[in-house]
Every structure is written in structure tokens, then in C-alpha cells.
N, C-alpha and C. Protein backbone atom coordinates (compact mmCIF):
# COMPACT_ATOMS: atom_id res chain seq x y z
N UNK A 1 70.56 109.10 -169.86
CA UNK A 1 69.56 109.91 -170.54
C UNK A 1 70.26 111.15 -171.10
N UNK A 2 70.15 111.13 -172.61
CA UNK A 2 70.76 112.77 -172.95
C UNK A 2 70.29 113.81 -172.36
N UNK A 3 70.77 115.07 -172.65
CA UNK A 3 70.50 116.05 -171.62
C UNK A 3 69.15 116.67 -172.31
N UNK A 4 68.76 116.52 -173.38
CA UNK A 4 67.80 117.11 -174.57
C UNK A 4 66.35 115.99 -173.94
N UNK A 5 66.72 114.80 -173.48
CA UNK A 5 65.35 114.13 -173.47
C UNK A 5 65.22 113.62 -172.47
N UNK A 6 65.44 115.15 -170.87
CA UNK A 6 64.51 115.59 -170.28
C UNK A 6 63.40 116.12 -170.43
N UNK A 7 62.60 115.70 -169.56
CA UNK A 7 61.44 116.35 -169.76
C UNK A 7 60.65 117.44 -168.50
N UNK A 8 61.24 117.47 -167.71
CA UNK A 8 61.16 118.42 -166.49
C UNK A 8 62.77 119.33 -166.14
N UNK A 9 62.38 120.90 -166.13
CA UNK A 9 63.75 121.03 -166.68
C UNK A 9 63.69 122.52 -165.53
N UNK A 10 64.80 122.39 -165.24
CA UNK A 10 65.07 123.97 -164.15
C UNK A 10 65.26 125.45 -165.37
N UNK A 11 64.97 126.24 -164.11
CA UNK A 11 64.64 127.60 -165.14
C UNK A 11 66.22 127.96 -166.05
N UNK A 12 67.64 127.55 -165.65
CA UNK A 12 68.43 127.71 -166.74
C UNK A 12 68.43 126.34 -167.31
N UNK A 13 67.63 125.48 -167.20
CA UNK A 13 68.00 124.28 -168.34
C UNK A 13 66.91 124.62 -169.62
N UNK A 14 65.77 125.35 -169.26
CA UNK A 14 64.96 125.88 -169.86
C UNK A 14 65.40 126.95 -170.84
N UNK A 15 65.96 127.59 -170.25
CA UNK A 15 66.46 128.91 -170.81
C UNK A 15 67.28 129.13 -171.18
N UNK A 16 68.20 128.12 -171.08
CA UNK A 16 69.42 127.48 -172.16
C UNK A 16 68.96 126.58 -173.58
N UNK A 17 67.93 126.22 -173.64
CA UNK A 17 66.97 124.89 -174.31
C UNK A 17 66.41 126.40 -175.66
N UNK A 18 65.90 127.68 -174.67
CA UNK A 18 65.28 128.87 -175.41
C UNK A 18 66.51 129.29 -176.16
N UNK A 19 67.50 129.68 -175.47
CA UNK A 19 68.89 130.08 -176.18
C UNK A 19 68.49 132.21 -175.24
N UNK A 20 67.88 131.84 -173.83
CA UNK A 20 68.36 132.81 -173.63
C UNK A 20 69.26 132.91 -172.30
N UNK A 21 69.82 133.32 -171.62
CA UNK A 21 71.00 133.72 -170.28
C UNK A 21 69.81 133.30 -169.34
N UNK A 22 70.13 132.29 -168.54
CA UNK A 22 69.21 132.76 -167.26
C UNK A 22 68.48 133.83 -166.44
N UNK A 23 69.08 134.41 -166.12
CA UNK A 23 68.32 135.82 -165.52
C UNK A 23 67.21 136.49 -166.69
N UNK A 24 67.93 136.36 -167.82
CA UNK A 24 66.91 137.31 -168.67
C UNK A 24 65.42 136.42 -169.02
N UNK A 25 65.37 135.11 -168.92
CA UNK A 25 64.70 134.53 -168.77
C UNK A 25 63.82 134.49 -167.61
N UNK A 26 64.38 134.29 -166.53
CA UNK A 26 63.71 134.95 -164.71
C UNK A 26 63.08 135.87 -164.66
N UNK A 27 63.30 136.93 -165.58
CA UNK A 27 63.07 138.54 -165.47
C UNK A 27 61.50 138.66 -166.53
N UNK A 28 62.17 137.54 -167.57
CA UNK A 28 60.70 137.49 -168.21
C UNK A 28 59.55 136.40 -167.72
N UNK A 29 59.59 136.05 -167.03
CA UNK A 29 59.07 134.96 -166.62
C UNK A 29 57.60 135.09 -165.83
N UNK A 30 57.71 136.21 -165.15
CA UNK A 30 56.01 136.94 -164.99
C UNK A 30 55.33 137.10 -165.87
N UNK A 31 55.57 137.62 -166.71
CA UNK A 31 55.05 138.09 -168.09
C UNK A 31 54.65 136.76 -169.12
N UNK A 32 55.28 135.86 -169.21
CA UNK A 32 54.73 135.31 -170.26
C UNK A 32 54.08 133.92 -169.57
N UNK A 33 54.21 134.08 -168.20
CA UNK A 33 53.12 133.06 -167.46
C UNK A 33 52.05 134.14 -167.44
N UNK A 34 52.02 134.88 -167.76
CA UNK A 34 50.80 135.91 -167.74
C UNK A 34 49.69 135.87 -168.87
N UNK A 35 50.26 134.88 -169.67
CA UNK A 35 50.24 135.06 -171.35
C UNK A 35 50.15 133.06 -171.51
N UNK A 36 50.45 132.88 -170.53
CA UNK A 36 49.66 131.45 -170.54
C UNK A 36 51.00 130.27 -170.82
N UNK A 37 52.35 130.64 -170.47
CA UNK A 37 53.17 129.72 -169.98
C UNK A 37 53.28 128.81 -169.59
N UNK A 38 53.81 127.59 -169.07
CA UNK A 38 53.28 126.59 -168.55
C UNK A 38 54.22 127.13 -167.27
N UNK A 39 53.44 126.70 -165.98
CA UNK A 39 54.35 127.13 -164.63
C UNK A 39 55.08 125.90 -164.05
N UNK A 40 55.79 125.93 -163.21
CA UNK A 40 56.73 125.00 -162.40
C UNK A 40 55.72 124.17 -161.64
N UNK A 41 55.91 122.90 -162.00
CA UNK A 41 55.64 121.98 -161.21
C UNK A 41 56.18 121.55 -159.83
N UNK A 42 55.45 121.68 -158.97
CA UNK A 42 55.75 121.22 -157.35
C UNK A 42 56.14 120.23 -157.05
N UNK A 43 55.52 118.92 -157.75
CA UNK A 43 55.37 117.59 -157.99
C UNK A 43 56.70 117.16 -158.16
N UNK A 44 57.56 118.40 -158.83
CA UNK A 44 59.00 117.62 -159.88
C UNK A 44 59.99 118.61 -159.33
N UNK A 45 59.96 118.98 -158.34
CA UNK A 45 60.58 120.26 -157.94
C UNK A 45 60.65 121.50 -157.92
N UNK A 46 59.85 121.90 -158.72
CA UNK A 46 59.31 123.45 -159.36
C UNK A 46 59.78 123.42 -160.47
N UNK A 47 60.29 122.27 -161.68
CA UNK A 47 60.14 122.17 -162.54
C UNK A 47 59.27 122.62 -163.78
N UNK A 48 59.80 123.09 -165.07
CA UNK A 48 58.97 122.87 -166.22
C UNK A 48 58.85 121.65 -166.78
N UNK A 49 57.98 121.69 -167.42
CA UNK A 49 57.52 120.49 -168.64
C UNK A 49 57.75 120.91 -169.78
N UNK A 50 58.69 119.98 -170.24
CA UNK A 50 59.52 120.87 -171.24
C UNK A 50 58.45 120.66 -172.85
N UNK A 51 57.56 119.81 -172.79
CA UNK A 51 56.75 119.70 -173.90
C UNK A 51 55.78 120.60 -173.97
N UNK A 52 55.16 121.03 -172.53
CA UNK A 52 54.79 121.94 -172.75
C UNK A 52 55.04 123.17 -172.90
N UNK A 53 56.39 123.40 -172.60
CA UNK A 53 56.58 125.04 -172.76
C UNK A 53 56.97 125.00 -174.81
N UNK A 54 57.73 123.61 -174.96
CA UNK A 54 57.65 123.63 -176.37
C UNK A 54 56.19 123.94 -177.49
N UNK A 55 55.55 123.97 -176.58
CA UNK A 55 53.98 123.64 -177.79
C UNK A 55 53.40 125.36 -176.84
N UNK A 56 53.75 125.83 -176.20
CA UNK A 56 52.92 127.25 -175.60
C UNK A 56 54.39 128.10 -177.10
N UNK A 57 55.08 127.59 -177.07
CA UNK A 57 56.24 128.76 -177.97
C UNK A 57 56.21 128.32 -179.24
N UNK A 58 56.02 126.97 -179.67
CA UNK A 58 55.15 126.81 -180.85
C UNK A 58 54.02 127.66 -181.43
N UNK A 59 53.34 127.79 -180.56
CA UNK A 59 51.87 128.65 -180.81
C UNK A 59 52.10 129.91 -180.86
N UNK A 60 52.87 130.39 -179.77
CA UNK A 60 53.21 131.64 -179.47
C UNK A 60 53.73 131.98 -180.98
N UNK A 61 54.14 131.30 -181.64
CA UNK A 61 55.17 131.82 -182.98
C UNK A 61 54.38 131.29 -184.27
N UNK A 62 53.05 130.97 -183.80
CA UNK A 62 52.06 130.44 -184.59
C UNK A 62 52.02 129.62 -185.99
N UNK A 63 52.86 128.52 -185.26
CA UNK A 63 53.13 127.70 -185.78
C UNK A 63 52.08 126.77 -185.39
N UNK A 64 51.56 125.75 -186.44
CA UNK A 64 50.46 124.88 -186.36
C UNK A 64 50.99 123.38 -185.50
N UNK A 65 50.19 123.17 -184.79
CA UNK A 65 50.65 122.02 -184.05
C UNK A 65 49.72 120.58 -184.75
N UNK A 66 50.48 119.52 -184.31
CA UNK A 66 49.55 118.19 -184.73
C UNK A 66 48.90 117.64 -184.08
N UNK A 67 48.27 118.54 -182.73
CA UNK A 67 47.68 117.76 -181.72
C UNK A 67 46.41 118.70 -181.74
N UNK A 68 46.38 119.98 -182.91
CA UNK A 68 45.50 120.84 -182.68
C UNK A 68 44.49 120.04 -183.03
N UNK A 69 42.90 120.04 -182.94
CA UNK A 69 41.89 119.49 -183.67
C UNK A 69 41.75 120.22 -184.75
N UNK A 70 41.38 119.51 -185.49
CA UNK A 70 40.90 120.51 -187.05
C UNK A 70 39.41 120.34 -187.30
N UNK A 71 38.51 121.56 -187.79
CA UNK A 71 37.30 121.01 -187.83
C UNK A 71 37.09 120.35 -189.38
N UNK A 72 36.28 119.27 -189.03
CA UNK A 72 36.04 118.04 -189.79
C UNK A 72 35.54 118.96 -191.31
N UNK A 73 35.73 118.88 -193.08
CA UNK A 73 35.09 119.71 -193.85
C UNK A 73 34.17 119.20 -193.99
N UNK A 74 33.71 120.29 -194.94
CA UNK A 74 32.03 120.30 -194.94
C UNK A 74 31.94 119.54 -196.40
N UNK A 75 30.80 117.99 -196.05
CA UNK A 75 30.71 117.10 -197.53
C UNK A 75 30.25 117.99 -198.58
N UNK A 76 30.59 117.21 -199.56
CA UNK A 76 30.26 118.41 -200.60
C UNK A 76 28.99 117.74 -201.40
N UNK A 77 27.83 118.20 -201.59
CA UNK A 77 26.98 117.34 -202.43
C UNK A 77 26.67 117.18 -203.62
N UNK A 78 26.82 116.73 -204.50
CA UNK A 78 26.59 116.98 -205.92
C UNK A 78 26.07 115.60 -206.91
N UNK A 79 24.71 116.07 -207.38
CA UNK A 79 23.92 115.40 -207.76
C UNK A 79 23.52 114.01 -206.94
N UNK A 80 23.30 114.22 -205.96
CA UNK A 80 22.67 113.50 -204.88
C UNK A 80 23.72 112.20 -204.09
N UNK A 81 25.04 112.54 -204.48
CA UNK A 81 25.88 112.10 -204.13
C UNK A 81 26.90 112.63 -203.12
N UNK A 82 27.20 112.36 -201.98
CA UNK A 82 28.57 112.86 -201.45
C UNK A 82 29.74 112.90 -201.93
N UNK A 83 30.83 114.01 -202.15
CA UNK A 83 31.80 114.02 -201.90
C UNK A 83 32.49 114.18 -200.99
């Protein structure tokens, strides 16, 4: 398995993945689970999920995701016809 397509990942495989030093990552790490992070899984070792921390820093940088729902538009009516 390449090292990229893990999907449960320790806090420097994470934070190597971010492009920041471990510790400085540790140090921020209250804070932006504060802010709705995804936290370490018990299940996997105290692991992240690396899809999810990808799609919380997606957003975070508000970038549009493809899993967002979109609301459906509004038909348009004209002369007793739908568009």
C-alpha cells in the first residue's frame, strides 16, 4: 500500500500529509478540534481519518466539495410550461 493511500494516519503522518513539523501541528491541535476537526479514532489507534480531515480543510479553505448537497433550482414557468 503506498504511503499516500492510507487512510488512518498518526499525528506526524498527518502533519507531514499538511506540510507542517509535528509538534507545530500537536500545539495546534486543540484549537482546530475546537473548530470542528475530525478527532483520533480509538477504534484505529487514536488515529485520523485522513478523508476526513481532507474535506474539514477543504471547507476550512472554502473550497466547494462534491458531496455537498445543492439545493434543487427553482422551475421556471413560462407560458404554462416548465422550464
Amino acid at each position: 500500500m503506498a504511503k499516500s493511500d492510507k487512510l488512518y494516519v498518526t499525528d506526524a503522518e498527518c502533519a507531514e500529509r499538511i506540510g507542517l513539523q509535528t509538534q507545530d501541528f500537536k500545539d495546534m491541535l486543540p484549537t482546530l478540534e475546537r473548530s470542528g476537526f475530525p478527532f483520533r479514532d480509538p477504534l484505529f489507534k487514536d488515529r485520523h481519518y485522513w478523508p476526513a480531515v481532507r474535506a474539514f480543510l477543504d471547507k476550512r479553505a472554502g473550497l466547494a466539495s462534491s458531496f455537498v448537497q445543492r439545493k434543487p433550482s427553482v422551475p421556471v414557468v413560462k407560458d404554462g410550461k416548465v422550464w
